[in-house]
N, C-alpha and C. Protein backbone atom coordinates (compact mmCIF):
# COMPACT_ATOMS: atom_id res chain seq x y z
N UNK A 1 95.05 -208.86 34.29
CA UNK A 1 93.62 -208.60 34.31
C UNK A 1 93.17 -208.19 35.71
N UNK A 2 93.78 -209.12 37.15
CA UNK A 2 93.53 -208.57 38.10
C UNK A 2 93.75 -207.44 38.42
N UNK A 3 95.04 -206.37 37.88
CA UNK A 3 95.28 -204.91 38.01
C UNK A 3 94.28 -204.22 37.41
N UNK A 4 93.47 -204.68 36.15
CA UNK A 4 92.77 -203.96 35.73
C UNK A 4 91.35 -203.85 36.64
N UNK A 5 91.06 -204.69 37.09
CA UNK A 5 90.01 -204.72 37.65
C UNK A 5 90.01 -203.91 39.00
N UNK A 6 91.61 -203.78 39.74
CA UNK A 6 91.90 -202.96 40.90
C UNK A 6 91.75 -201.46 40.88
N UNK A 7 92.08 -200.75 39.12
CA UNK A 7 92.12 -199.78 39.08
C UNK A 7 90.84 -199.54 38.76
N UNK A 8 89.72 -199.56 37.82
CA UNK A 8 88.57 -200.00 37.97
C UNK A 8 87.76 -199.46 39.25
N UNK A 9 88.07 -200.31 40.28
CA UNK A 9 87.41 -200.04 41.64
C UNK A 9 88.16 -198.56 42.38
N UNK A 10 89.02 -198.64 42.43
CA UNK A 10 89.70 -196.99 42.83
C UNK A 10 89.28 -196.00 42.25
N UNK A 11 89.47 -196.31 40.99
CA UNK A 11 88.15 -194.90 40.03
C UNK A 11 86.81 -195.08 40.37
N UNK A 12 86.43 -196.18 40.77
CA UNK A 12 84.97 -195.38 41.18
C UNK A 12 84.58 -195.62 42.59
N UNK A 13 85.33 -195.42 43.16
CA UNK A 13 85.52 -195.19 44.93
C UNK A 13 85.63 -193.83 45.22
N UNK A 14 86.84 -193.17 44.34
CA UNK A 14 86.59 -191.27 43.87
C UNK A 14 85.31 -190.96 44.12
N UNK A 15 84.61 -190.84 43.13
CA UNK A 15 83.44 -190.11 43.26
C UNK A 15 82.42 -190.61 43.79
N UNK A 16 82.39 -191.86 44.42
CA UNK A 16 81.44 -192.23 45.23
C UNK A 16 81.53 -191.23 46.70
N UNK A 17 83.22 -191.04 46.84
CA UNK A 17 83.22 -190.28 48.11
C UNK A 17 82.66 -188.98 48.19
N UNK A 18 82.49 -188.41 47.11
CA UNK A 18 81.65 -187.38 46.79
C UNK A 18 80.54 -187.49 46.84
N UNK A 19 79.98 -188.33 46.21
CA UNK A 19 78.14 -188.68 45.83
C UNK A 19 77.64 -188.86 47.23
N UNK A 20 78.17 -189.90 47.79
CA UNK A 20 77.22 -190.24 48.96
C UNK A 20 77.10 -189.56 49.64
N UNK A 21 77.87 -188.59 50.21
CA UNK A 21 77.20 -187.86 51.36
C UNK A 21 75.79 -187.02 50.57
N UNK A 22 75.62 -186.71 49.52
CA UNK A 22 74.48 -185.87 49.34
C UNK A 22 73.26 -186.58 49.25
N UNK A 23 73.31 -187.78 49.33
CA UNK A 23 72.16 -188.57 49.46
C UNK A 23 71.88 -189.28 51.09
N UNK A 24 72.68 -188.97 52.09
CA UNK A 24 72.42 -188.96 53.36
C UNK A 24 73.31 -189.96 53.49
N UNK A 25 74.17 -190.38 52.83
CA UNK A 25 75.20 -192.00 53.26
C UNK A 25 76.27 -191.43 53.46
N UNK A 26 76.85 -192.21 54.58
CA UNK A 26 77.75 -192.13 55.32
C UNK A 26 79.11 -191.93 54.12
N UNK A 27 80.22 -191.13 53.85
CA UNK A 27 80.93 -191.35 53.11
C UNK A 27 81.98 -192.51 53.16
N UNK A 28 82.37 -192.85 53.88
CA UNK A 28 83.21 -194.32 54.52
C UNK A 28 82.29 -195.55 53.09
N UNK A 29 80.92 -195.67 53.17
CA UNK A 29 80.90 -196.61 52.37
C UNK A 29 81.29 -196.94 51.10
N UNK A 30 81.67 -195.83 50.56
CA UNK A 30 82.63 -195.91 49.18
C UNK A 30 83.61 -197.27 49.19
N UNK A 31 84.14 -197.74 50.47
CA UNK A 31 85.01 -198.63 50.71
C UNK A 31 84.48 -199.95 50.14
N UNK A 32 82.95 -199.60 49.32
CA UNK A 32 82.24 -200.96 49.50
C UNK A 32 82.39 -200.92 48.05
N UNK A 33 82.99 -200.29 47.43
CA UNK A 33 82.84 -200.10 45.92
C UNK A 33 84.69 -200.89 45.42
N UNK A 34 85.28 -201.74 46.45
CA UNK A 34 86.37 -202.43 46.36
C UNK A 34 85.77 -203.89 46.34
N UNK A 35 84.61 -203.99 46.20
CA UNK A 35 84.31 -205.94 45.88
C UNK A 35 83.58 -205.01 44.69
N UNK A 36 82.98 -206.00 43.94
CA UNK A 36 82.74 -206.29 42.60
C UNK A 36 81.32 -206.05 42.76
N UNK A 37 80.48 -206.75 43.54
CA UNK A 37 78.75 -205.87 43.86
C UNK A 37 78.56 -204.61 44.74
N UNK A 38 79.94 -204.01 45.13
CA UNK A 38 79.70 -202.77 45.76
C UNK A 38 79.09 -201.89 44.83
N UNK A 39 79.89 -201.73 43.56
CA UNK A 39 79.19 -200.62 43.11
C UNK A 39 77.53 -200.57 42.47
N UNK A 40 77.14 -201.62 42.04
CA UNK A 40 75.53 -201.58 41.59
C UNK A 40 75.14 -201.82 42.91
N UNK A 41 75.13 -201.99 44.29
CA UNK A 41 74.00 -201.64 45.43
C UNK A 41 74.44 -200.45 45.71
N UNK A 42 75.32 -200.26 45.46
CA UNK A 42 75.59 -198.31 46.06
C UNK A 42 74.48 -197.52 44.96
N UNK A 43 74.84 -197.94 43.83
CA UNK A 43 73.66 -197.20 42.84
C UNK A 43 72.55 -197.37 43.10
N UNK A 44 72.07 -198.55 42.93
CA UNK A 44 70.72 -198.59 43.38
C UNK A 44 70.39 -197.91 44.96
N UNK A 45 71.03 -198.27 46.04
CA UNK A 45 70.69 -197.60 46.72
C UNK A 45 70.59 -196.16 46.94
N UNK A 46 71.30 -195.06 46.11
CA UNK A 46 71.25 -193.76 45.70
C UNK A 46 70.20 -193.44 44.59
N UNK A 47 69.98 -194.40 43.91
CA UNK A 47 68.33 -194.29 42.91
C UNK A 47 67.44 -193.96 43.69
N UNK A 48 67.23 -194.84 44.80
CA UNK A 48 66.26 -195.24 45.85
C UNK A 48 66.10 -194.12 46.50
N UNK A 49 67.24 -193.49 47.21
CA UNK A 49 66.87 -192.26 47.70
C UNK A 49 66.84 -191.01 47.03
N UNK A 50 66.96 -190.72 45.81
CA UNK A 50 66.71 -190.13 44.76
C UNK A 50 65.39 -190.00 44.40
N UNK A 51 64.58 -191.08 44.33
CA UNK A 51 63.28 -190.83 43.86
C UNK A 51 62.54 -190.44 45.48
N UNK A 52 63.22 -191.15 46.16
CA UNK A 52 62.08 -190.52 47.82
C UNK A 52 62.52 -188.94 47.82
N UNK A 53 63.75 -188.51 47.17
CA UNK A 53 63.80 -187.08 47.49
C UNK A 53 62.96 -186.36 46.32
N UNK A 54 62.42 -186.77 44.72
CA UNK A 54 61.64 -186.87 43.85
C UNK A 54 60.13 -186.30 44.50
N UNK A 55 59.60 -186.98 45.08
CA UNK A 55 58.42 -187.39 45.51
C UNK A 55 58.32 -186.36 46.72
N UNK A 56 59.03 -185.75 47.17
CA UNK A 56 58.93 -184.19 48.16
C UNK A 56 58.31 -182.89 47.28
């Protein structure tokens, strides 16, 4: 179960390295998407700047 959960985080470390830079984040933080609440504050925090880019 722990492998599953390893591969899990590697698949979505991929395209985080993509995503973030277009929302102004540093790409390195993808690394944060290897604990288990990395990936819902990375989202939310790309919502967040999503709607401030919305609102232009």
């Amino acid at each position: 179960m722990g492998g599953f959960i390893w591969l899990i985080s590697a698949l979505t470390t991929i395209p985080m390295l993509k995503l973030l830079p277009h929302f102004g984040i540093n790409k390195y933080w993808a690394a944060a998407c290897l604990i288990p609440i990395g990936v819902p504050v990375l989202a939310w925090y790309m919502a967040v700047k999503l709607q401030e880019l919305e609102k232009r």
